[in-house]
C-alpha atoms as a PDB file:
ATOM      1  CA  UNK A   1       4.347 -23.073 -11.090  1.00  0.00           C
ATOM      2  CA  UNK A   2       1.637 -20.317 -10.873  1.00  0.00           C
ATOM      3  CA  UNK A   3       4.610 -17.888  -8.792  1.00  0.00           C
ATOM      4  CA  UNK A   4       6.693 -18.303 -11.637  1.00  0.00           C
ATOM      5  CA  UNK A   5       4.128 -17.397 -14.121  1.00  0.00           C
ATOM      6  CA  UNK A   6       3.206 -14.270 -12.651  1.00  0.00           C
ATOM      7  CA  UNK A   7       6.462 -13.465 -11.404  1.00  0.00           C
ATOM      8  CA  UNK A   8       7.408 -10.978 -13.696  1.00  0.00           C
ATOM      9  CA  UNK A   9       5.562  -8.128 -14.862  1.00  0.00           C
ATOM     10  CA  UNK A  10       4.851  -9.415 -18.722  1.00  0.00           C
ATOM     11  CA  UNK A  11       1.943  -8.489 -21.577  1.00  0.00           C
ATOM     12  CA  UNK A  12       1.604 -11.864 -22.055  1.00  0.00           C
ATOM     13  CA  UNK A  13       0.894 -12.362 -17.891  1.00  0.00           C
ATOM     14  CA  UNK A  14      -1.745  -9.140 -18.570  1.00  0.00           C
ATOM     15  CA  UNK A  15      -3.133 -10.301 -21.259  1.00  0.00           C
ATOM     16  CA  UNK A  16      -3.560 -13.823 -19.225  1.00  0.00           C
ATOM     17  CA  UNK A  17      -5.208 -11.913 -16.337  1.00  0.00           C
ATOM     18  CA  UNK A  18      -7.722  -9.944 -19.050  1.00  0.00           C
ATOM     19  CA  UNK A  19      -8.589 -13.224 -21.060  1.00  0.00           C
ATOM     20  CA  UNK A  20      -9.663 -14.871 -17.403  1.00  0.00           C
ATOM     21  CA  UNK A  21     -11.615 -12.356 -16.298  1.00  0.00           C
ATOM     22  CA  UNK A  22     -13.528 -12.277 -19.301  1.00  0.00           C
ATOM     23  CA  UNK A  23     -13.797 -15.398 -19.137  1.00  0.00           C
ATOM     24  CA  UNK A  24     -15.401 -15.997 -15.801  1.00  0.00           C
ATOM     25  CA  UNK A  25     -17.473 -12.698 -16.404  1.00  0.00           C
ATOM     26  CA  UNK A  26     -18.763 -14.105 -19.174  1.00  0.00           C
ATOM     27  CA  UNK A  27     -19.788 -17.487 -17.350  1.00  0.00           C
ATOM     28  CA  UNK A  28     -21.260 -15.452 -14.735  1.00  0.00           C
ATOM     29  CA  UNK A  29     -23.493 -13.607 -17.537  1.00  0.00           C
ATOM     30  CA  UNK A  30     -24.405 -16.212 -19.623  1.00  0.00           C
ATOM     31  CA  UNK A  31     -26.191 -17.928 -16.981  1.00  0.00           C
ATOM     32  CA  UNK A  32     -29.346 -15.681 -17.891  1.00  0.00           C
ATOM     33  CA  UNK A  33     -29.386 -14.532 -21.239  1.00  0.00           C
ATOM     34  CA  UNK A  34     -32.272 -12.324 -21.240  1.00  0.00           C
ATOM     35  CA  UNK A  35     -30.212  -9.256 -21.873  1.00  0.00           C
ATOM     36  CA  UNK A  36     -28.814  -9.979 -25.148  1.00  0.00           C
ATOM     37  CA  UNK A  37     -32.199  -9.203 -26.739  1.00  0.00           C
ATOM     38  CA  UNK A  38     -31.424  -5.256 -25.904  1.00  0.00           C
ATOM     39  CA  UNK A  39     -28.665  -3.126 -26.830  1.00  0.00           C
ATOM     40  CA  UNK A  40     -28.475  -1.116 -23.491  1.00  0.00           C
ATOM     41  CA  UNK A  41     -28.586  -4.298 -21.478  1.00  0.00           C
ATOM     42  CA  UNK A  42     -25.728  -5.345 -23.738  1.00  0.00           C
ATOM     43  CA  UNK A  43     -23.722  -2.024 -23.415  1.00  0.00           C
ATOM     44  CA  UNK A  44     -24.437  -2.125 -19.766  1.00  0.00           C
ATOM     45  CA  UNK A  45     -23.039  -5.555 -19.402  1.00  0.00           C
ATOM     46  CA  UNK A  46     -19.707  -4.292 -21.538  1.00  0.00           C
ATOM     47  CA  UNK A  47     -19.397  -1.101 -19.321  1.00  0.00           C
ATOM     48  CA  UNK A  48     -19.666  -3.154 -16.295  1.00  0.00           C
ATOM     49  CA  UNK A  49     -16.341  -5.419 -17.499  1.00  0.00           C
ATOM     50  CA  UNK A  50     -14.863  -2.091 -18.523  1.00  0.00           C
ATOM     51  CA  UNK A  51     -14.867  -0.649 -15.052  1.00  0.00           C
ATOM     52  CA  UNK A  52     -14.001  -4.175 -13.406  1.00  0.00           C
ATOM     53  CA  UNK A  53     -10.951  -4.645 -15.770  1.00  0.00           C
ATOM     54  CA  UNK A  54     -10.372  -0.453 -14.895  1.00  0.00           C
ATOM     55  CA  UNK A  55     -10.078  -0.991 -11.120  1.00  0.00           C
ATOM     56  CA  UNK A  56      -7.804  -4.001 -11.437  1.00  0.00           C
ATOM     57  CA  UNK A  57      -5.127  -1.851 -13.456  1.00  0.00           C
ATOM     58  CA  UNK A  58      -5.722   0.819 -10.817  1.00  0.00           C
ATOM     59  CA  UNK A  59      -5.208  -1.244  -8.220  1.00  0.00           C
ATOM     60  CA  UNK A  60      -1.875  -2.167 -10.173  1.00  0.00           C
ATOM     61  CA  UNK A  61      -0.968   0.845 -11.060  1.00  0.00           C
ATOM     62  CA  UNK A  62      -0.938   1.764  -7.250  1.00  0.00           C
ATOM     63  CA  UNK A  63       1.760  -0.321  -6.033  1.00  0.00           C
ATOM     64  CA  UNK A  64       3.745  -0.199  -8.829  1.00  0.00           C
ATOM     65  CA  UNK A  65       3.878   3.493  -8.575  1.00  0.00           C
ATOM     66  CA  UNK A  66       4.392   3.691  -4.718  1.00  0.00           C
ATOM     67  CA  UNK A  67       7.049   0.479  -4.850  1.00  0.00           C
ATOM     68  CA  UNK A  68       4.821  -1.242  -2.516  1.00  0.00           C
ATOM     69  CA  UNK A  69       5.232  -4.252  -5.089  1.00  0.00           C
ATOM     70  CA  UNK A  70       8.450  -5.809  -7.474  1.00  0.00           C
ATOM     71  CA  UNK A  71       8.360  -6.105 -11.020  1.00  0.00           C
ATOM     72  CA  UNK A  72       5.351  -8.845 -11.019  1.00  0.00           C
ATOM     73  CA  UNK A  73       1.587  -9.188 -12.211  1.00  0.00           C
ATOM     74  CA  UNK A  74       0.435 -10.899  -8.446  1.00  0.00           C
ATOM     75  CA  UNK A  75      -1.239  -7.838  -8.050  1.00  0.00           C
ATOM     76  CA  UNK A  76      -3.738  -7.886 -11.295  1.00  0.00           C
ATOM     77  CA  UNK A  77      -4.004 -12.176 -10.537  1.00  0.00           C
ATOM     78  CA  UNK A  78      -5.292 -11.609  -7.097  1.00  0.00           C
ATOM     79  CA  UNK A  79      -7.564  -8.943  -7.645  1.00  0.00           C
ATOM     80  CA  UNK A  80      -9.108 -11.338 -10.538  1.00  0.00           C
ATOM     81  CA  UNK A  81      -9.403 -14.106  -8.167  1.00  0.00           C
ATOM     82  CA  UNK A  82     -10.503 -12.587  -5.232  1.00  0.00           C
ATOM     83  CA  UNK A  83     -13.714 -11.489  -7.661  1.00  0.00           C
ATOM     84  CA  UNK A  84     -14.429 -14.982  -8.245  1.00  0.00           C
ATOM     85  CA  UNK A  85     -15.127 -15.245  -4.391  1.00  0.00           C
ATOM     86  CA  UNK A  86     -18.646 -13.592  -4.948  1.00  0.00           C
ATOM     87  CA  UNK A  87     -19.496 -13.841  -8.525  1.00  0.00           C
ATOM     88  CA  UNK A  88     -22.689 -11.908  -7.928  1.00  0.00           C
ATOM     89  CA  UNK A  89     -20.588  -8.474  -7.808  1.00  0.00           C
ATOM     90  CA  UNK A  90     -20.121  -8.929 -11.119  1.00  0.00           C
ATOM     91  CA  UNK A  91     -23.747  -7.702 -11.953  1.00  0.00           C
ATOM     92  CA  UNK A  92     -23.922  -4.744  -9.168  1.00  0.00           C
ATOM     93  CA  UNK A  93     -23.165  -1.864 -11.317  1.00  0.00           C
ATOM     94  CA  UNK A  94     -23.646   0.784  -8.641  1.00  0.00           C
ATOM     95  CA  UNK A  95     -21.147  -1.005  -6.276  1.00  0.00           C
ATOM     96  CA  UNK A  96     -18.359  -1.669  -9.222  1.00  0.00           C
ATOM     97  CA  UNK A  97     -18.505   2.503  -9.669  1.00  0.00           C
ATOM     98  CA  UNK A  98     -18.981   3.490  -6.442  1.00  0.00           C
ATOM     99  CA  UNK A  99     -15.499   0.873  -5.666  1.00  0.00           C
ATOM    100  CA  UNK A 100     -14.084   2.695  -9.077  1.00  0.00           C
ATOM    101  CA  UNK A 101     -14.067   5.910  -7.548  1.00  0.00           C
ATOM    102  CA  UNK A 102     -12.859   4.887  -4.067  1.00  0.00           C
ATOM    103  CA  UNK A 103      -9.841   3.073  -6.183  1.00  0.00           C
ATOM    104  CA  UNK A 104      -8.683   6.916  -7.425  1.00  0.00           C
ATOM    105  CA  UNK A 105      -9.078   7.976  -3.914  1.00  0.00           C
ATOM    106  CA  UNK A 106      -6.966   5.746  -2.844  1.00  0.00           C
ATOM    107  CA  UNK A 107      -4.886   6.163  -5.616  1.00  0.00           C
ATOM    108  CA  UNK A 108      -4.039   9.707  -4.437  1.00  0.00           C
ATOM    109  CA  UNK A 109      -4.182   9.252  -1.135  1.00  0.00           C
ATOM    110  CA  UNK A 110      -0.969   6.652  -1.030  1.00  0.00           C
ATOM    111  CA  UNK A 111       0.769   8.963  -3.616  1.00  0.00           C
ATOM    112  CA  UNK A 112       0.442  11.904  -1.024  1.00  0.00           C
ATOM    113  CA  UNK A 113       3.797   9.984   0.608  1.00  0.00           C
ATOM    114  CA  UNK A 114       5.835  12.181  -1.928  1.00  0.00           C
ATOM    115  CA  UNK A 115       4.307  15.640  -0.511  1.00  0.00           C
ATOM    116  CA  UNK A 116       3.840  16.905  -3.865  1.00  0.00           C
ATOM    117  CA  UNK A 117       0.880  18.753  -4.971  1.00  0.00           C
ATOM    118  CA  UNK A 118      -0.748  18.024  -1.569  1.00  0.00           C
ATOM    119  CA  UNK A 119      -3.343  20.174  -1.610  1.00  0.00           C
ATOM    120  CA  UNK A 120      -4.835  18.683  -5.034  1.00  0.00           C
ATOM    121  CA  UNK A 121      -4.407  15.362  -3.861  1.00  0.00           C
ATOM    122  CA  UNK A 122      -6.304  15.364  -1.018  1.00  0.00           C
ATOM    123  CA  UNK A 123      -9.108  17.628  -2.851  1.00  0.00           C
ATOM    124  CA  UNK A 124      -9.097  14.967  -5.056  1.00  0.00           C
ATOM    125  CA  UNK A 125      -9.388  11.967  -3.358  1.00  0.00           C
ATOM    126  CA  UNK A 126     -12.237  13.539  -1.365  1.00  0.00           C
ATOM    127  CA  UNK A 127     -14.011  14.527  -4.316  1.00  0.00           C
ATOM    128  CA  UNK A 128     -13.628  11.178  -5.661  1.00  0.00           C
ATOM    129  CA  UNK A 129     -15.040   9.712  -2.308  1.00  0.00           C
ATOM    130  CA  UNK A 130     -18.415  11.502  -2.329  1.00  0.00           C
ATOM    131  CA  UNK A 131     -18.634  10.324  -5.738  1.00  0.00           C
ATOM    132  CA  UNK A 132     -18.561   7.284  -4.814  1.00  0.00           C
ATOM    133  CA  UNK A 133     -21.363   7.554  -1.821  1.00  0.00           C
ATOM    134  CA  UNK A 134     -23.224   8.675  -4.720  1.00  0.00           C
ATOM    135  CA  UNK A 135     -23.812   5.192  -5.701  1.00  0.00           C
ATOM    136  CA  UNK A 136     -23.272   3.718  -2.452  1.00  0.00           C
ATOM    137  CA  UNK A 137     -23.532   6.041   0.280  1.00  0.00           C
ATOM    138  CA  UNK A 138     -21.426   3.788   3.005  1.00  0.00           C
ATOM    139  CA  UNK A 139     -18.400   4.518   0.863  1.00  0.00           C
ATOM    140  CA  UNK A 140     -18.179   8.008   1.969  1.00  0.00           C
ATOM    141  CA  UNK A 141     -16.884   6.338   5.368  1.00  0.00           C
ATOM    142  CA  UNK A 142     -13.338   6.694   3.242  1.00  0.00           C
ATOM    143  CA  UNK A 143     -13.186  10.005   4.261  1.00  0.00           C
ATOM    144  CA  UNK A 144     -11.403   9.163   7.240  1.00  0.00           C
ATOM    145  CA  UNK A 145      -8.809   7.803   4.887  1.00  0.00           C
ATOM    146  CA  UNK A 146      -8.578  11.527   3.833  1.00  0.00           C
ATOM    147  CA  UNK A 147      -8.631  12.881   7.413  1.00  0.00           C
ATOM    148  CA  UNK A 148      -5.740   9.893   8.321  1.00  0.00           C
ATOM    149  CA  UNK A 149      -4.074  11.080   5.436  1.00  0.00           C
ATOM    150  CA  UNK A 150      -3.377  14.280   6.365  1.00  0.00           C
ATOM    151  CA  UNK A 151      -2.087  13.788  10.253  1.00  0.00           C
ATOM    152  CA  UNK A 152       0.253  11.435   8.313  1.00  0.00           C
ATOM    153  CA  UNK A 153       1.610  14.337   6.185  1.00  0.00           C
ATOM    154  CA  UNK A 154       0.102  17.663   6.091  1.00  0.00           C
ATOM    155  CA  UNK A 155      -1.608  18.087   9.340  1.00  0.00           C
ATOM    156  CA  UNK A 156       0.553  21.647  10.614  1.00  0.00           C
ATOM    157  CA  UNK A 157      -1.278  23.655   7.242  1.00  0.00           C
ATOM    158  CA  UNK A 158      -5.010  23.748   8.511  1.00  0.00           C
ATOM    159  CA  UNK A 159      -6.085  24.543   4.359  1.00  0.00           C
ATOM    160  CA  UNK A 160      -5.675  21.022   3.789  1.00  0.00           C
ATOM    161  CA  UNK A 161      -8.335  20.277   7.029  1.00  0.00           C
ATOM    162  CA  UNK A 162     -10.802  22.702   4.694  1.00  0.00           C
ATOM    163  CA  UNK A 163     -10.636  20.654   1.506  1.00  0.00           C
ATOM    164  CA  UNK A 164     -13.095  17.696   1.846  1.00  0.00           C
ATOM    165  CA  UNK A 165     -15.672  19.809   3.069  1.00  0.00           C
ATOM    166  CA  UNK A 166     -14.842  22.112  -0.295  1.00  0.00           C
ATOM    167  CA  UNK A 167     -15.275  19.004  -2.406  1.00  0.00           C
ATOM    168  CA  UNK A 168     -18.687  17.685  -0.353  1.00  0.00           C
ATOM    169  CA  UNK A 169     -20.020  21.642  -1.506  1.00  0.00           C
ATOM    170  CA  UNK A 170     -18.945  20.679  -5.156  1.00  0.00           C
ATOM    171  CA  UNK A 171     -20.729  17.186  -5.031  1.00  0.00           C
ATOM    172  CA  UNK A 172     -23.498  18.528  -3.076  1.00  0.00           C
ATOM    173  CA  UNK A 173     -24.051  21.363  -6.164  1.00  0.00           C
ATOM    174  CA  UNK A 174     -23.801  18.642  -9.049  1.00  0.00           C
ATOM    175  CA  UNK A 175     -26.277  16.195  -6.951  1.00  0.00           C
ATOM    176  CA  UNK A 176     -29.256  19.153  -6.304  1.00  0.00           C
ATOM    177  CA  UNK A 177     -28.908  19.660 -10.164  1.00  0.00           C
ATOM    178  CA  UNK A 178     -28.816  15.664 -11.476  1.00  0.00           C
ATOM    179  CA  UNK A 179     -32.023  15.382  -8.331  1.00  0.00           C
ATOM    180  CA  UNK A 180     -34.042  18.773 -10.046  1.00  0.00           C
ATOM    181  CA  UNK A 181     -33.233  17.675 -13.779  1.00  0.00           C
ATOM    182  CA  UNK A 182     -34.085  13.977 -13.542  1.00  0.00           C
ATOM    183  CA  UNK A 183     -37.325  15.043 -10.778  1.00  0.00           C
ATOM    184  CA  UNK A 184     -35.245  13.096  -7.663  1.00  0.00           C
ATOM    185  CA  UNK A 185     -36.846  13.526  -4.446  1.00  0.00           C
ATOM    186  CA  UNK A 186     -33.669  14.059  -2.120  1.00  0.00           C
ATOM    187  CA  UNK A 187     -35.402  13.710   1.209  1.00  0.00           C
ATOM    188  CA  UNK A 188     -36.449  10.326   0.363  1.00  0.00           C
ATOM    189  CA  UNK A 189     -33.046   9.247  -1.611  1.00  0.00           C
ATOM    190  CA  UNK A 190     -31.481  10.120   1.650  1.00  0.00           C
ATOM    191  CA  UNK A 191     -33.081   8.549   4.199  1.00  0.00           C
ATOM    192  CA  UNK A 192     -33.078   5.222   2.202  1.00  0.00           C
ATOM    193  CA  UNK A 193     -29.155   5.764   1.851  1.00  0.00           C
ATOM    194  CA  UNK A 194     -28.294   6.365   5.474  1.00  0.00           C
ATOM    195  CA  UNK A 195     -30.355   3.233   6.625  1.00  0.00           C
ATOM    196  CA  UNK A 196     -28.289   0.637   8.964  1.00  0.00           C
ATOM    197  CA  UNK A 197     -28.738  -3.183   9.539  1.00  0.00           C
ATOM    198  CA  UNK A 198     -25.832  -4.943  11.255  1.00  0.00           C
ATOM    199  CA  UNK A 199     -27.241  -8.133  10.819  1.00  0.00           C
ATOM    200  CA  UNK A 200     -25.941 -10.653   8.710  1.00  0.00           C
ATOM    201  CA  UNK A 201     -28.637 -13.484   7.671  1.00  0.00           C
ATOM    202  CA  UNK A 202     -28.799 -12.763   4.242  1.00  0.00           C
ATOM    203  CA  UNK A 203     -27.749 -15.913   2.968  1.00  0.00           C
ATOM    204  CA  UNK A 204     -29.342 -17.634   0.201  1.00  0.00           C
ATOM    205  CA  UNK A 205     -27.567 -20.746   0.170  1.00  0.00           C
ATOM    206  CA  UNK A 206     -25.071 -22.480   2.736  1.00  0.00           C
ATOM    207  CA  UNK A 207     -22.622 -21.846  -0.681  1.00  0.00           C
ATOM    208  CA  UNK A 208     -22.634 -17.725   0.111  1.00  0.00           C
ATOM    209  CA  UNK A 209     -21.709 -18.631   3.884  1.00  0.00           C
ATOM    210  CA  UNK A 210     -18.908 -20.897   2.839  1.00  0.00           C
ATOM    211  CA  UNK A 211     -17.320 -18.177   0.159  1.00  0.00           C
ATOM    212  CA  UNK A 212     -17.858 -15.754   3.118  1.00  0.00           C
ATOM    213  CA  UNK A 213     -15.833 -17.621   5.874  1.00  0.00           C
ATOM    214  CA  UNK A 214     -13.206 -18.739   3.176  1.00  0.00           C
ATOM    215  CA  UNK A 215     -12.503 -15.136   2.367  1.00  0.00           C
ATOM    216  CA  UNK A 216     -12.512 -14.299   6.208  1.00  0.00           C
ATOM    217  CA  UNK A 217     -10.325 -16.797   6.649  1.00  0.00           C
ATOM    218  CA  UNK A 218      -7.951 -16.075   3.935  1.00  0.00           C
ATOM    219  CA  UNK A 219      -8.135 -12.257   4.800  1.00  0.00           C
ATOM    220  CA  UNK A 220      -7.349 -12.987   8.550  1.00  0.00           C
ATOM    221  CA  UNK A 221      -4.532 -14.691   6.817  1.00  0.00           C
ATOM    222  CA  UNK A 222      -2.753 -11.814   5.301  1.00  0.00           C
ATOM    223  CA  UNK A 223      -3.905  -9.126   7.401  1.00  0.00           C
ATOM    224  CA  UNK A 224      -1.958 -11.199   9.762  1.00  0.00           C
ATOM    225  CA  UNK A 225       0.882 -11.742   7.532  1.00  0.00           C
ATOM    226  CA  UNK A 226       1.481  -7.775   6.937  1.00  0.00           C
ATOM    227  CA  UNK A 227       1.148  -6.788  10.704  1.00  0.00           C
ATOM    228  CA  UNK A 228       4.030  -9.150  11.579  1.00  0.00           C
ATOM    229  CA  UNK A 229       6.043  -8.233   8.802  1.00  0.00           C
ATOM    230  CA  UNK A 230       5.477  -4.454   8.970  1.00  0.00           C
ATOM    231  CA  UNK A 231       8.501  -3.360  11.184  1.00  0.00           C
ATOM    232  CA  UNK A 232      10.763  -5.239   8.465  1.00  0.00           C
ATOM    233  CA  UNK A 233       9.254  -3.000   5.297  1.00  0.00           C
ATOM    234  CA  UNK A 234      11.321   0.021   4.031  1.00  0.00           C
ATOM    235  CA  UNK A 235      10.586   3.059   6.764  1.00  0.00           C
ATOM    236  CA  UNK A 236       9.302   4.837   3.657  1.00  0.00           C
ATOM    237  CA  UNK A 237       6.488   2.856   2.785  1.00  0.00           C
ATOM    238  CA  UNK A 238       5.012   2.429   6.547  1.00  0.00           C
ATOM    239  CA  UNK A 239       2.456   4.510   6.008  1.00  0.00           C
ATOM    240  CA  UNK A 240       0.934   3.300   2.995  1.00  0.00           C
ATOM    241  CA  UNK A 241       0.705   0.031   4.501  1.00  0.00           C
ATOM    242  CA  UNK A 242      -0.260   1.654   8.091  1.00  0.00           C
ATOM    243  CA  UNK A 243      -3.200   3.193   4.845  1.00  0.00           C
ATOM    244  CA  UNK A 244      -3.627   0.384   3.335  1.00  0.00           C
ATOM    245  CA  UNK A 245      -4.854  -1.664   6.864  1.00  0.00           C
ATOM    246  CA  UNK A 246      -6.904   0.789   7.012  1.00  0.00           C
ATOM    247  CA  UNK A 247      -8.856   1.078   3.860  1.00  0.00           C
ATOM    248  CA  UNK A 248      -8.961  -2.912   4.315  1.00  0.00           C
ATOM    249  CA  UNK A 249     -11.310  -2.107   7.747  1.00  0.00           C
ATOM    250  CA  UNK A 250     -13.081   0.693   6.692  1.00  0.00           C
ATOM    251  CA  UNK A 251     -14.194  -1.792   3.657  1.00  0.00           C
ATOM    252  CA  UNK A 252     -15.316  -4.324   6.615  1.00  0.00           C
ATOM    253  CA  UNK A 253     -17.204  -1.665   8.389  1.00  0.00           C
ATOM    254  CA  UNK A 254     -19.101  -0.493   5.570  1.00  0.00           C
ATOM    255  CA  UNK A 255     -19.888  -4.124   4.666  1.00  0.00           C
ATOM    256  CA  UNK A 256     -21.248  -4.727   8.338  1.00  0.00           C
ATOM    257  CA  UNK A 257     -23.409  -1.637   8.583  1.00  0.00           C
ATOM    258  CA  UNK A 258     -24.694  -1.321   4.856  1.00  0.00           C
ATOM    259  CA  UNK A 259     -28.680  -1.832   4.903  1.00  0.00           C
ATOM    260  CA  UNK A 260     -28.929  -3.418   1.838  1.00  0.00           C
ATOM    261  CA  UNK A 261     -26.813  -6.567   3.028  1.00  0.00           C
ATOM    262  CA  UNK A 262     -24.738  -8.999   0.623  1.00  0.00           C
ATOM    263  CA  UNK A 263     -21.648 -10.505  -0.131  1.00  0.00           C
ATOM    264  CA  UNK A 264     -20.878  -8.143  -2.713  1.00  0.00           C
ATOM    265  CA  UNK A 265     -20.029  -5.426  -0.110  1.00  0.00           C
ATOM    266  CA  UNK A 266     -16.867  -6.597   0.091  1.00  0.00           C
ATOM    267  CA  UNK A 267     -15.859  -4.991  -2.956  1.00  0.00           C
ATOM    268  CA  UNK A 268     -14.228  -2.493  -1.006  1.00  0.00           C
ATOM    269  CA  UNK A 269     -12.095  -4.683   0.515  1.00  0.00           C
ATOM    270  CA  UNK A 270     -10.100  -6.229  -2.256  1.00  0.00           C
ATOM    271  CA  UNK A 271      -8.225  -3.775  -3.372  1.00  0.00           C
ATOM    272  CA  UNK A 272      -6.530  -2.911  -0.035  1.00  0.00           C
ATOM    273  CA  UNK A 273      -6.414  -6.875   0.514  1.00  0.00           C
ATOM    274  CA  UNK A 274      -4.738  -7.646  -3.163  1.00  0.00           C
ATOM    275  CA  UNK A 275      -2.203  -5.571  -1.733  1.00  0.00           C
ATOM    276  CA  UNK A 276      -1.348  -7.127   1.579  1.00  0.00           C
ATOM    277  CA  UNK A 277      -1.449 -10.449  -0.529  1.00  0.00           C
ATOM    278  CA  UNK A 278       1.029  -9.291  -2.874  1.00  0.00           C
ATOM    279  CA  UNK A 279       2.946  -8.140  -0.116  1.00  0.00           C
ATOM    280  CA  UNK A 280       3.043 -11.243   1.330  1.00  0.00           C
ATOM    281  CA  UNK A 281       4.175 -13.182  -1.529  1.00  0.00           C
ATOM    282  CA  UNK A 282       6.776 -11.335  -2.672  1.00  0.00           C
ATOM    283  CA  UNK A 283       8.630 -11.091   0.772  1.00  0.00           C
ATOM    284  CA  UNK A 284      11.571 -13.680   1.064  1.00  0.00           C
ATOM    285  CA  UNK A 285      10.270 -17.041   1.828  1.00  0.00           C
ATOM    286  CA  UNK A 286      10.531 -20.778   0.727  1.00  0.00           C
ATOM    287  CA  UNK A 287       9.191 -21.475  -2.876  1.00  0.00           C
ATOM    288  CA  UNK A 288       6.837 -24.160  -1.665  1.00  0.00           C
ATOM    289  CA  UNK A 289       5.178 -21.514   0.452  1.00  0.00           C
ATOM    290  CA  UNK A 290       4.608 -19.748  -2.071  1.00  0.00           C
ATOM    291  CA  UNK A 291       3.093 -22.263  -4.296  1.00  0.00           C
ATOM    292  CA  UNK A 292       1.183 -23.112  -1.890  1.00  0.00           C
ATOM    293  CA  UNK A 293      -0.786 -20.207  -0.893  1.00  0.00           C
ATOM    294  CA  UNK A 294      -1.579 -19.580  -4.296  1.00  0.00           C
ATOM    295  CA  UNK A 295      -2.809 -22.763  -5.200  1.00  0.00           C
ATOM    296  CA  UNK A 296      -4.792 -22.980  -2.332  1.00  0.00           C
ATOM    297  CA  UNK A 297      -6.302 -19.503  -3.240  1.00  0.00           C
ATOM    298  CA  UNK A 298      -6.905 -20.715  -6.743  1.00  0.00           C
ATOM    299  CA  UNK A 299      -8.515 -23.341  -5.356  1.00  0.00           C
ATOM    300  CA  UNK A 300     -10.704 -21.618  -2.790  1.00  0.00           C
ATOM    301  CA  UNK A 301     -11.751 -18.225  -5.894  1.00  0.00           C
ATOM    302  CA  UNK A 302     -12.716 -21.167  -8.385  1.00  0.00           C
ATOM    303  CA  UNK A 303     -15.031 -23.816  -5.928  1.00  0.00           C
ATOM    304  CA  UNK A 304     -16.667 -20.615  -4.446  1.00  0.00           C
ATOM    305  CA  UNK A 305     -17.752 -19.057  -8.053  1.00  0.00           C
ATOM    306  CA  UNK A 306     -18.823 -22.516  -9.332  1.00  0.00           C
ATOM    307  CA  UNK A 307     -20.517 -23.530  -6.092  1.00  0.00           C
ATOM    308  CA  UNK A 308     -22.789 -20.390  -6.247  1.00  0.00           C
ATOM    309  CA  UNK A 309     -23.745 -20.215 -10.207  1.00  0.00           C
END
């Protein structure tokens, strides 16, 4: 039932996708409504949704542009329900833009498959990435997207080696201006960025540990599912899967190293994960598989945002 729905790539299956997310968002929001009594709070609150609904047609818009995906909306359903996982990311501004601008990074860097424009693509995507570690410095660990990037298709011309490092002295300029306009002592904004804690007891509530081993679990799943299928996928697209793997574990690394620990960190995993689940679905298989993995997903996104409200 829900394979057939979202089988095809319809506005009416977008619009769907929008009106849940809202939905849910709005669930999430309601729960405190302290913030409707200022009009910042309340733009804040719509900008937030903005971005989220943003990086789902992003993520979209990726693997329908690369054919990494048929005709179909899994992609955008997914995304929406692997949010419901860990409802609090749906109040963590800073990690919604930071995962924003890693999204047109990543964007770029799977388009680089074509070889054209090179150069601005991969200036690009790194300036995109320290954009992000703006807002949550971890996410500049992408950059070895960049760097896998270019052995993968540009590695003989050693200008493309030079670029990040161009767009870090671009970044680096616009943050020394934003830190001496708004009074920002860099020192200290530093070395509370680059802090480490691998520990994970962060836990308030035995309902965050469940969402976190369900996702685990169902991200073993599919990781799983797209390394044993890989050698049967067009020749052309092996490397933006062999990308796409790896965007999926630099998300997990930055999760397991970030200071400020919480479930919300893995943000940066869904896109590359939506992916690899849309993948899996789509490849030839019995129609009760199918079903099945997506109503058990359903199933697993909906108890784990109503178990933590």
């Amino acid at each position: 039932m829900i394979t057939s729905v979202f089988r095809k790539s319809t506005p009416l299956n977008f619009s769907l996708v929008v009106i849940l997310m809202l939905v849910f968002f709005s669930i999430y929001q309601f729960q405190d409504l302290s913030w409707t009594n200022s009009f910042l709070l309340i733009l804040k609150k719509g900008m937030l949704f903005c971005v989220l609904l943003a990086s789902v047609f992003i993520t979209n818009f990726v693997v329908k542009r690369n054919g990494l995906s048929k005709d179909s909306t899994y992609t955008v359903f997914f995304y929406f329900l692997f949010l419901l996982f860990f409802p609090s990311v749906l109040d963590n501004l800073n990690l919604i833009v930071s995962n924003f601008f890693i999204l047109l990074a990543l964007r770029r860097l799977i388009s680089l498959q074509s070889l054209k424009a090179s150069k601005e693509k991969i200036f690009d995507a790194s300036l995109w990435i320290f954009l992000a570690a703006l807002f949550h410095f971890w996410s500049i660990i992408f950059l070895v997207l960049v760097f896998i990037s270019i052995i993968f298709h540009v590695s003989r011309d050693y200008r493309n080696w030079i670029l990040p490092f161009i767009a870090f002295f671009i970044v680096g300029i616009l943050f020394m201006i934003y830190a001496t306009v708004f009074d920002l002592n860099v020192i200290e904004y530093i070395i509370k960025s680059v802090q480490i804690n691998f520990e994970i007891n962060y836990f308030t509530n035995n309902y965050q540990n469940g969402a976190l081993s369900i996702y685990a679990t169902i991200a073993l799943f599919f990781l799983v599912s797209m390394f044993a299928t890989l050698s049967n996928r067009p020749q052309l697209l092996h490397t933006s899967f062999k990308k796409i793997i790896a965007s999926f574990f630099i998300g997990v690394v930055i999760f397991l190293i970030s200071a400020s620990k919480s479930n919300d960190l893995l943000l940066f995993t869904f896109a590359p994960l939506t992916m690899m689940a849309t993948s899996h679905i789509e490849i030839p298989q019995e129609k009760l598989n199918q079903e099945l993995v997506m109503y058990v997903l359903t199933a697993c996104s909906l108890f784990a945002f109503f178990s933590q409200l």
